[in-house]
Protein backbone atom coordinates (compact mmCIF):
# COMPACT_ATOMS: atom_id res chain seq x y z
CA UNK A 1 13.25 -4.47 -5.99
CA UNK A 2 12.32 -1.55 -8.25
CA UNK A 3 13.03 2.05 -7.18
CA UNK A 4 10.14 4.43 -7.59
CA UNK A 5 8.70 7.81 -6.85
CA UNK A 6 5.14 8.68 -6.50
CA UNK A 7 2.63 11.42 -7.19
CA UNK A 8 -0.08 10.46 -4.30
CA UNK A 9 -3.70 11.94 -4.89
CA UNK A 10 -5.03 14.02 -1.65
CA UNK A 11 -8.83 13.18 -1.25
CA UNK A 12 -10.99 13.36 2.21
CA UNK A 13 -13.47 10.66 3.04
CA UNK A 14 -16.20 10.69 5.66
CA UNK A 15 -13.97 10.35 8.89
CA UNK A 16 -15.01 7.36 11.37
CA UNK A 17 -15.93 7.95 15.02
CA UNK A 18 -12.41 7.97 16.87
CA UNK A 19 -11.78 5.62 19.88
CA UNK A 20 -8.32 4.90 21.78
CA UNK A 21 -7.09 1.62 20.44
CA UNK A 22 -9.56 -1.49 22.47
CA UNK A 23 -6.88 -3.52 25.48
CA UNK A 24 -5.34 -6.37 24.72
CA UNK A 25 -8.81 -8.45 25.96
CA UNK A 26 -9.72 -9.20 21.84
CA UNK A 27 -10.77 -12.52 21.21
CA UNK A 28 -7.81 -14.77 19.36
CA UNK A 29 -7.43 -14.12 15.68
CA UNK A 30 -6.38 -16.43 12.85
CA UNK A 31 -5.61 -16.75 9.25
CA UNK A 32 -8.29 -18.92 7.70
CA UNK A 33 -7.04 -20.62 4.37
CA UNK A 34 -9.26 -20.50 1.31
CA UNK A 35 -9.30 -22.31 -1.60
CA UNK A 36 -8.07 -19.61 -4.79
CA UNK A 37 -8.04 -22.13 -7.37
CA UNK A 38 -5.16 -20.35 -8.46
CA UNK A 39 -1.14 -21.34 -8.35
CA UNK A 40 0.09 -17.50 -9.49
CA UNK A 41 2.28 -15.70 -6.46
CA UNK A 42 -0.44 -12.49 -5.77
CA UNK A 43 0.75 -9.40 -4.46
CA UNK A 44 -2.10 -7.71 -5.18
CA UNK A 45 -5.79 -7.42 -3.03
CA UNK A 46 -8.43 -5.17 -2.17
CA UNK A 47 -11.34 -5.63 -0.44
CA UNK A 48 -14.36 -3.70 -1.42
CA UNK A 49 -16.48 -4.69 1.60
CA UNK A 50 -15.12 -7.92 2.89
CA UNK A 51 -17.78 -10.13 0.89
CA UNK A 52 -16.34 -8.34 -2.93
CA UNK A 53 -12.59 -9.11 -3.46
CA UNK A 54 -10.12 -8.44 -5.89
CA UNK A 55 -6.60 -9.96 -6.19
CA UNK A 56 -3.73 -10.37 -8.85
CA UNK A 57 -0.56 -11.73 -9.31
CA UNK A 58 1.26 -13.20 -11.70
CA UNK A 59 0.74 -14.79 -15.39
CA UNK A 60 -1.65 -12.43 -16.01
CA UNK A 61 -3.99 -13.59 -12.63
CA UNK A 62 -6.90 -11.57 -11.60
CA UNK A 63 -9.29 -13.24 -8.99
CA UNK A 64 -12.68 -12.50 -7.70
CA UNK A 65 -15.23 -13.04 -4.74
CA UNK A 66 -18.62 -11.82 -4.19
CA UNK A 67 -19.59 -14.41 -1.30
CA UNK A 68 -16.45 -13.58 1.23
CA UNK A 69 -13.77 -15.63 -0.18
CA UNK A 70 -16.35 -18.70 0.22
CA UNK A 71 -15.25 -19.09 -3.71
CA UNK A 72 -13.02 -17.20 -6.53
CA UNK A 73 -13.65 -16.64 -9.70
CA UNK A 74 -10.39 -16.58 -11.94
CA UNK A 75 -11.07 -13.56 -14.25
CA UNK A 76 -10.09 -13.22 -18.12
CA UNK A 77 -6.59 -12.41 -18.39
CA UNK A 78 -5.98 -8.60 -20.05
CA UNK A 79 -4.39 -8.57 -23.37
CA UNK A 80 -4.42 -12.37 -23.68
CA UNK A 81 -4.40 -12.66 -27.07
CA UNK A 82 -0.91 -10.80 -26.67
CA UNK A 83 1.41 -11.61 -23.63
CA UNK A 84 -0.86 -10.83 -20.90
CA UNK A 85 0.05 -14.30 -19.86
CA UNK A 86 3.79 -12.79 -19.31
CA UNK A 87 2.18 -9.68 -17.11
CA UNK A 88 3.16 -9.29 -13.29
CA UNK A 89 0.03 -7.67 -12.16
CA UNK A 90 1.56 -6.13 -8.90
CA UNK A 91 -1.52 -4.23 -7.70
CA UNK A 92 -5.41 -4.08 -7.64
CA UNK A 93 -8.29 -1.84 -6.55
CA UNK A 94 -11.48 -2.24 -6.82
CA UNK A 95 -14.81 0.19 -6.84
CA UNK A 96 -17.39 -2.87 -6.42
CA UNK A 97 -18.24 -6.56 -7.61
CA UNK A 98 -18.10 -5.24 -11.74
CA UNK A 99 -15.47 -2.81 -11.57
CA UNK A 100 -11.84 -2.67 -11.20
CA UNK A 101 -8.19 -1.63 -12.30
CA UNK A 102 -4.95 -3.60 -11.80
CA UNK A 103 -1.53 -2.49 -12.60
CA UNK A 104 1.07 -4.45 -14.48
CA UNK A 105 4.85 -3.91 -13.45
CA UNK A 106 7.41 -5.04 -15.74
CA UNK A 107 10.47 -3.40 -17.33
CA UNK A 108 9.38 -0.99 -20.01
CA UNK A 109 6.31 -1.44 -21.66
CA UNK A 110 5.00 -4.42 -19.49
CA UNK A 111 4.26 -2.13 -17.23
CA UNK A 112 0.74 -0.98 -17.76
CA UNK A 113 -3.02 -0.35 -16.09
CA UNK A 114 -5.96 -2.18 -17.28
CA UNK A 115 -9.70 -1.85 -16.12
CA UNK A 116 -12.88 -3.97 -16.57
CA UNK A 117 -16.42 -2.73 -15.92
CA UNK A 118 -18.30 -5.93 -16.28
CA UNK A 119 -16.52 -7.80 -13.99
CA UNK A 120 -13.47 -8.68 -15.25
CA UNK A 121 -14.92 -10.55 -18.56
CA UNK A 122 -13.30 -8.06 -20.48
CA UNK A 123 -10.58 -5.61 -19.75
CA UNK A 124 -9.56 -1.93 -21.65
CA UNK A 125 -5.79 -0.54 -21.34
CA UNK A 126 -5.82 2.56 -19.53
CA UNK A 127 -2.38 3.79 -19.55
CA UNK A 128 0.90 2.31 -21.01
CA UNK A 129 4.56 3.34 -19.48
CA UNK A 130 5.13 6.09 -21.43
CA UNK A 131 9.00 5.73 -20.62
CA UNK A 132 9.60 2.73 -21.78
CA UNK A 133 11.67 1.02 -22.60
CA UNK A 134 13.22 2.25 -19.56
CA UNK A 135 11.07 2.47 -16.13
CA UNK A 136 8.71 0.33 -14.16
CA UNK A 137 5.74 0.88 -12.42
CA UNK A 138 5.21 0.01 -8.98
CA UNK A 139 2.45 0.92 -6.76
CA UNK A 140 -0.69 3.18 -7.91
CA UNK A 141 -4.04 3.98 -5.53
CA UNK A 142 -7.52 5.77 -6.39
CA UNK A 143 -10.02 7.12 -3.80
CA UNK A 144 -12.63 8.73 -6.20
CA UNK A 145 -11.66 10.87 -8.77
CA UNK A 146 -8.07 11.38 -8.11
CA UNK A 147 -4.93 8.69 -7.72
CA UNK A 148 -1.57 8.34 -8.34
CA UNK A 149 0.83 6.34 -10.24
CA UNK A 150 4.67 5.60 -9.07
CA UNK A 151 7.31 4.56 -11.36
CA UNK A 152 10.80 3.34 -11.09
CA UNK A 153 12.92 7.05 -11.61
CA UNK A 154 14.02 7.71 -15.54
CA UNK A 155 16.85 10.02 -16.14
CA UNK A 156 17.63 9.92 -12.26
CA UNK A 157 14.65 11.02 -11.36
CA UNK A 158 11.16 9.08 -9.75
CA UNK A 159 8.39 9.16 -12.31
CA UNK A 160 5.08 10.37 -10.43
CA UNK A 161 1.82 10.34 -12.31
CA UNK A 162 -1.65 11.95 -10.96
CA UNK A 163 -4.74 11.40 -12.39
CA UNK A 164 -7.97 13.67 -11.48
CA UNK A 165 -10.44 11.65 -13.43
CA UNK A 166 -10.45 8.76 -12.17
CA UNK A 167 -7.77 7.15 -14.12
CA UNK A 168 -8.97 8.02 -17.85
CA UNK A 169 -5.71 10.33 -18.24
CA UNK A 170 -2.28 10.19 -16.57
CA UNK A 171 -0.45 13.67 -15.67
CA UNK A 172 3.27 13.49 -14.91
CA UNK A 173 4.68 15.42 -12.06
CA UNK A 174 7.49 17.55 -12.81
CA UNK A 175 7.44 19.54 -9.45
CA UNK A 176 10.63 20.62 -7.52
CA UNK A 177 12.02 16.94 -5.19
CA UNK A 178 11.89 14.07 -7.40
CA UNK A 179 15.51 13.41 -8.31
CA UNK A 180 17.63 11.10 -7.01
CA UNK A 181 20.58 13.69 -6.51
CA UNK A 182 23.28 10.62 -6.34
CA UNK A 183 21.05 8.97 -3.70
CA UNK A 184 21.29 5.07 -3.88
CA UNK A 185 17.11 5.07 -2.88
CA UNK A 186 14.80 2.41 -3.80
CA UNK A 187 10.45 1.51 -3.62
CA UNK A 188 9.29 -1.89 -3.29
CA UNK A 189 6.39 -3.52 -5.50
CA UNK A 190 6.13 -6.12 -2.93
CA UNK A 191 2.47 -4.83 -1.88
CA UNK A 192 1.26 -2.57 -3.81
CA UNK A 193 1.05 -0.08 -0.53
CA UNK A 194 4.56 2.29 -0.17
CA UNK A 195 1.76 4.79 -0.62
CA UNK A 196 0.18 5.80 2.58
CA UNK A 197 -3.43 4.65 2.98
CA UNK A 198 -6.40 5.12 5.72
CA UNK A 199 -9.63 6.41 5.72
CA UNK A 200 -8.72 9.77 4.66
CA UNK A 201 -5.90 10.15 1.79
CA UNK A 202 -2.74 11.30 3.37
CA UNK A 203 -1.33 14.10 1.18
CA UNK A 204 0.74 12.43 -1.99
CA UNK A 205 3.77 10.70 -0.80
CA UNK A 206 5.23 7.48 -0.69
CA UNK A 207 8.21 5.62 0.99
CA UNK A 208 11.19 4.20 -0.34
CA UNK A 209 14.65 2.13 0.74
CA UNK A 210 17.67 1.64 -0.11
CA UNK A 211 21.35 1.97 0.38
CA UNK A 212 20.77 5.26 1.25
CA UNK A 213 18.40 4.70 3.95
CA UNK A 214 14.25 4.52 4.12
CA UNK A 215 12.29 7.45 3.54
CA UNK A 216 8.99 9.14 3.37
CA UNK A 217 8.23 11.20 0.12
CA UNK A 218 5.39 13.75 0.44
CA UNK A 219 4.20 16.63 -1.14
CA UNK A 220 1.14 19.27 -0.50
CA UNK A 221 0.17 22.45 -1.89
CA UNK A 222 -1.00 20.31 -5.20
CA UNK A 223 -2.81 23.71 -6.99
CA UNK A 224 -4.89 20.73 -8.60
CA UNK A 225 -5.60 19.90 -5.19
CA UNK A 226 -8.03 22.21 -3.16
CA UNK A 227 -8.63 19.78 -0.47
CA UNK A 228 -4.48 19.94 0.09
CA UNK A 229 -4.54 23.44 2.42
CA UNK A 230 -4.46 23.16 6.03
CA UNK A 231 -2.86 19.94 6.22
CA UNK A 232 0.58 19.08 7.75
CA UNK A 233 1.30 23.28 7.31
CA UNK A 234 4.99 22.66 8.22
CA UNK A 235 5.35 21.48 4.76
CA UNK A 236 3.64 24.04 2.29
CA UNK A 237 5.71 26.26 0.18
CA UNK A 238 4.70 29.11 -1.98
CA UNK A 239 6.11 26.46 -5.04
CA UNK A 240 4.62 23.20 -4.61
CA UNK A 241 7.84 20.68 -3.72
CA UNK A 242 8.51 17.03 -2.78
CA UNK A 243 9.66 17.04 0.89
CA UNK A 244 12.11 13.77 1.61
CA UNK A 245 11.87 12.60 5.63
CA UNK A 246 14.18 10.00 7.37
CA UNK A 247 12.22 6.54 8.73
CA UNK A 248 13.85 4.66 11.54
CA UNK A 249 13.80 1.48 9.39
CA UNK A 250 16.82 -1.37 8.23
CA UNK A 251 19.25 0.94 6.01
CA UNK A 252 22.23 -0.07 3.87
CA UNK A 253 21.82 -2.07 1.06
CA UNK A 254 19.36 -2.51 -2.09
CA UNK A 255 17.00 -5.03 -0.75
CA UNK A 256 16.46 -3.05 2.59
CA UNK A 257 13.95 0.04 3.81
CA UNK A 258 10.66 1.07 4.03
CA UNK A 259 8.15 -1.47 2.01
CA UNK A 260 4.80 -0.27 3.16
CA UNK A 261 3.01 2.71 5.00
CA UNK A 262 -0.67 3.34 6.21
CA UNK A 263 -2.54 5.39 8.88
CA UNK A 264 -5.83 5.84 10.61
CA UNK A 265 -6.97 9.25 11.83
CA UNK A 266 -8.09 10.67 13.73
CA UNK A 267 -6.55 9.32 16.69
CA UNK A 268 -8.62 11.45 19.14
CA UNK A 269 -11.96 12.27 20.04
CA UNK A 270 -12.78 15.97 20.06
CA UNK A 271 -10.33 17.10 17.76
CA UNK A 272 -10.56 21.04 17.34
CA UNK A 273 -10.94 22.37 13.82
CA UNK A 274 -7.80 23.99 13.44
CA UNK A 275 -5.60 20.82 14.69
CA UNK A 276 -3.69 19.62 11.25
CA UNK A 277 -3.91 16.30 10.04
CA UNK A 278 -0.58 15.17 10.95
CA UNK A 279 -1.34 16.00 14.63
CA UNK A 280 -4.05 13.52 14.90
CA UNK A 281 -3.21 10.65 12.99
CA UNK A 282 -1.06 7.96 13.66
CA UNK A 283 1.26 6.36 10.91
CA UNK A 284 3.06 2.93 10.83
CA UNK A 285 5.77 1.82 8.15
CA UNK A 286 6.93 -1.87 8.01
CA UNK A 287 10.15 -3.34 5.82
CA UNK A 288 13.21 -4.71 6.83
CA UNK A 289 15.02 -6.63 4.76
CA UNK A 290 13.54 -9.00 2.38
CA UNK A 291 16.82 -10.86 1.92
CA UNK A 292 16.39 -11.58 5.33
CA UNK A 293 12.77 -12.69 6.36
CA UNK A 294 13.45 -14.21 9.96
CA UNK A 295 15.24 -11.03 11.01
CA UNK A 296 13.20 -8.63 12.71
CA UNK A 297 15.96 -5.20 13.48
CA UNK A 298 14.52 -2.25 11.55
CA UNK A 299 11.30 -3.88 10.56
CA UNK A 300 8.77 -1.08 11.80
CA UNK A 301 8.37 2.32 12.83
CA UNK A 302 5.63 4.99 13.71
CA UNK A 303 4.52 8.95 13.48
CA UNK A 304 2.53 11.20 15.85
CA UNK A 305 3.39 14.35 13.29
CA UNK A 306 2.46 13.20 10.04
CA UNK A 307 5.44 11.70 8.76
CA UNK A 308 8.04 14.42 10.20
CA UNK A 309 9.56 12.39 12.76
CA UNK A 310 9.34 8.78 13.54
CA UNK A 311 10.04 6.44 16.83
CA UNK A 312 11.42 2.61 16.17
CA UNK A 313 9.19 -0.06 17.55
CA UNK A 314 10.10 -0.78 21.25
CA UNK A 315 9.19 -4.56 20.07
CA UNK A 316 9.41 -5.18 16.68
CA UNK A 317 7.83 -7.75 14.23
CA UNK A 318 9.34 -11.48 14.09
CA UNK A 319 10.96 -10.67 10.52
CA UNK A 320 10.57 -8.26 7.28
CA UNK A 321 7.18 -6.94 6.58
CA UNK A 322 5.55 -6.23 3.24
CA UNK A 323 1.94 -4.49 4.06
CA UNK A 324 0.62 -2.71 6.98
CA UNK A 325 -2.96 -1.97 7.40
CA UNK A 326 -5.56 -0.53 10.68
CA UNK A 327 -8.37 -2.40 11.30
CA UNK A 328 -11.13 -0.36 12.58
CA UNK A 329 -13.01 -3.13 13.50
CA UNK A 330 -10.57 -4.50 16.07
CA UNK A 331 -8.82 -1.90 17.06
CA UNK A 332 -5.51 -3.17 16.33
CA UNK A 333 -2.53 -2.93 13.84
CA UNK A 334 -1.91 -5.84 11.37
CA UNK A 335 1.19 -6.51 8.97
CA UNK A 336 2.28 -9.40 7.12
CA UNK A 337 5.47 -10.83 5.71
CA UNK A 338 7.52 -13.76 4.11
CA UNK A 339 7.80 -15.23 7.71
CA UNK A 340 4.16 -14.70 8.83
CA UNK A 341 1.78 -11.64 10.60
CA UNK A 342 2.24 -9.65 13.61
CA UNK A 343 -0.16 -7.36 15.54
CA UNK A 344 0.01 -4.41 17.41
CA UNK A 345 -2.49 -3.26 20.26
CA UNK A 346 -0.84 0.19 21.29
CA UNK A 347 -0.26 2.32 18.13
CA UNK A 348 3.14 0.57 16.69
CA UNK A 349 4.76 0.70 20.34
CA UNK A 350 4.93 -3.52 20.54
CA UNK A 351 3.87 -6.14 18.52
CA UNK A 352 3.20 -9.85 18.94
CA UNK A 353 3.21 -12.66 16.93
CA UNK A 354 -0.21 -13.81 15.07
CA UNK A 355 1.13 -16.39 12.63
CA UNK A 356 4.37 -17.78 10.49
CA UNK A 357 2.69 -17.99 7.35
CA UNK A 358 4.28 -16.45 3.66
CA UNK A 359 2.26 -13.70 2.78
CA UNK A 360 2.51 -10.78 0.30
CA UNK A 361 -0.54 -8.31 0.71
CA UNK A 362 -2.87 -7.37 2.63
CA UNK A 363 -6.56 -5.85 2.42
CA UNK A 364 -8.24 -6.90 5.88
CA UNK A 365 -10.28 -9.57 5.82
CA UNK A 366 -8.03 -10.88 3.22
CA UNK A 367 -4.29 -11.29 3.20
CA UNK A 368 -2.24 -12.96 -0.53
CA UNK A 369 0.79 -14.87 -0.94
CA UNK A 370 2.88 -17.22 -3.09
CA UNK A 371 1.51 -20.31 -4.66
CA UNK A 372 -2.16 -19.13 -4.92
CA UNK A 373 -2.29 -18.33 -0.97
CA UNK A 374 -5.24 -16.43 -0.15
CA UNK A 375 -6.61 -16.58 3.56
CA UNK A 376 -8.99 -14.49 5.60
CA UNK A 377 -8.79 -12.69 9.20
CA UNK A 378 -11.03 -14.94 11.35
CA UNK A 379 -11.76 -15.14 15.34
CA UNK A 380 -10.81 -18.37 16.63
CA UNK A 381 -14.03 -20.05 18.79
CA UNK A 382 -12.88 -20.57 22.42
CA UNK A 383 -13.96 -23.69 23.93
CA UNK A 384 -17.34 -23.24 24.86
CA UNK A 385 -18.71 -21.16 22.56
């Protein structure tokens, strides 16, 4: 466990049609095992378009697919004339089958992000901790031009980087709700998502645990951020500031809180113009305690407002959770953990059991774990068909 603080990017994609979540009448999922050719423990994945793939874990391990996970490719390992062989490379995202960026988290200078433009035969060093040899870095997301970097806090405070060009140069934050203030507050790089993600970028935040409790970071009013006005209002200041929000997660010690967050909006059809973002969206965080895998008190939680308030699952998850992710596709809620994957059908209200795997990360189709595990999201045939 690493505690961090992160500066999170604001950027709008095209927004999907909007549908109430399908009934529970979906056709019987599974985790279909594939063969990674790998034996590193990944925590990192993103799929491009569910047939291009990225992942990454440790000893330096980035893999690739281009046919659906059918096969991976084990890439070149960055800086392996060095010790990229010694890198943890906690996170991934990729733009298409050539291009992609992974971050390396490590105490001090280990922590690092690397990108490759002809897929992965080659990789160039993008940005180095510049606190080392204190700090670590722990989760980091782009969507376009802009992104966001979060670092384990220096000096008792969370190190936040932004980047507006799509990761050539790092800014650090220095705005007003960063420090620690003799909190006892910790992020996880279990998943490489304690920043929120959907299909539009939530205003820069992230969430964190602790024995000081779980919490949502956020922050709007970015003046390098145009797209930032009109969003969640309640939280705009005339000086941009960090706003810190309670999440009804596990609490109380250092391996305990919120370890991932995501959201899909808009949650309603016909949504006026002048309704904010917060309003219409619909936000689950997932942790627990990783100590702990099988227990399931505290493990997730959801938002109707954005992030300002939040309502405990009325059935929670069979144990910690590391990622949380929408699936458009089938209308449900996925998350995954140590102790396997549970799904929700009704916003975050109740989940169900879809498997007792040991998983990591997830990037629907695809979900990561120890020992090389990579598997992907498939319907099971009913007899018959």
């Amino acid at each position: 466990m690493r505690v961090i603080r992160l500066s999170l990017l604001l950027a709008v994609s095209a927004v999907a049609a909007a549908q109430s979540p399908a009934p529970t009448s979906l056709a019987p999922l599974h985790w279909q095992l594939q063969d990674s050719g790998a034996t590193a423990s990944l925590r990192g994945i993103d799929s491009v378009d569910g047939k291009v793939a990225w992942a990454s874990g440790t000893g330096g391990t980035v893999l690739r697919t281009t046919d659906g996970g059918a096969h991976w490719q084990k890439c070149a390992v960055p800086d392996a004339a060095t010790d990229g062989a010694t890198l943890d490379l906690r996170g991934v995202e990729g733009w298409d089958a050539k291009t992609a960026m992974v971050m390396a988290s490590g105490p001090g200078a280990q922590s690092r992000l690397y990108k490759t433009t002809d897929g992965c035969n080659s990789w160039a060093l993008l940005f180095r901790n510049p606190d080392a040899p204190g700090g670590f870095f722990d989760s980091f997301w782009l969507t376009g031009p802009r992104g966001m970097l979060l670092g384990d806090p220096v000096a008792g405070k969370f190190a936040v980087f932004k980047t507006m060009n799509g990761g050539k140069s790092w800014k650090r934050d220095s705005q007003e709700g960063l420090a620690l203030k003799g909190r006892s507050l910790a992020a996880f790089a279990a998943s490489n998502s304690c920043i929120p993600r959907g299909n539009r970028l939530f205003a820069r935040g992230f969430v964190t645990g602790g024995k000081d409790g779980a919490f949502l970071f956020s922050h709007l009013n970015d003046p390098d951020d145009a797209q930032t006005s009109g969003i969640l209002v309640r939280l705009v200041r005339k000086k941009p500031v960090w706003q810190t929000r309670p999440i009804a997660l596990a609490a109380g010690n250092e391996s305990s809180g919120a370890f991932s967050i995501s959201y899909r909006y808009p949650v309603t059809t016909g949504i006026c113009e002048d309704c904010g973002f917060g309003e219409n969206s619909r936000f689950i965080a997932v942790g627990g305690d990783y100590s702990k895998p099988n227990a399931s008190a505290g493990t997730a939680a959801s938002s109707t407002d954005g992030g300002w308030t939040w309502t405990v699952a009325a059935k929670l998850p069979h144990g910690y959770r590391s990622a949380v992710q929408w699936s458009d596709a089938l209308r449900l809620w996925i998350t995954v953990g140590a102790n396997g994957s549970d799904v929700s059908r009704d916003d975050g209200k109740t989940w169900q059991p879809l498997d007792d795997g040991n998983w990591n990360a997830l990037s629907l189709p695809f979900v990561v774990g120890p020992n090389g595990r990579i598997a992907r999201l498939t319907p099971v045939a009913l007899p018959g068909k």
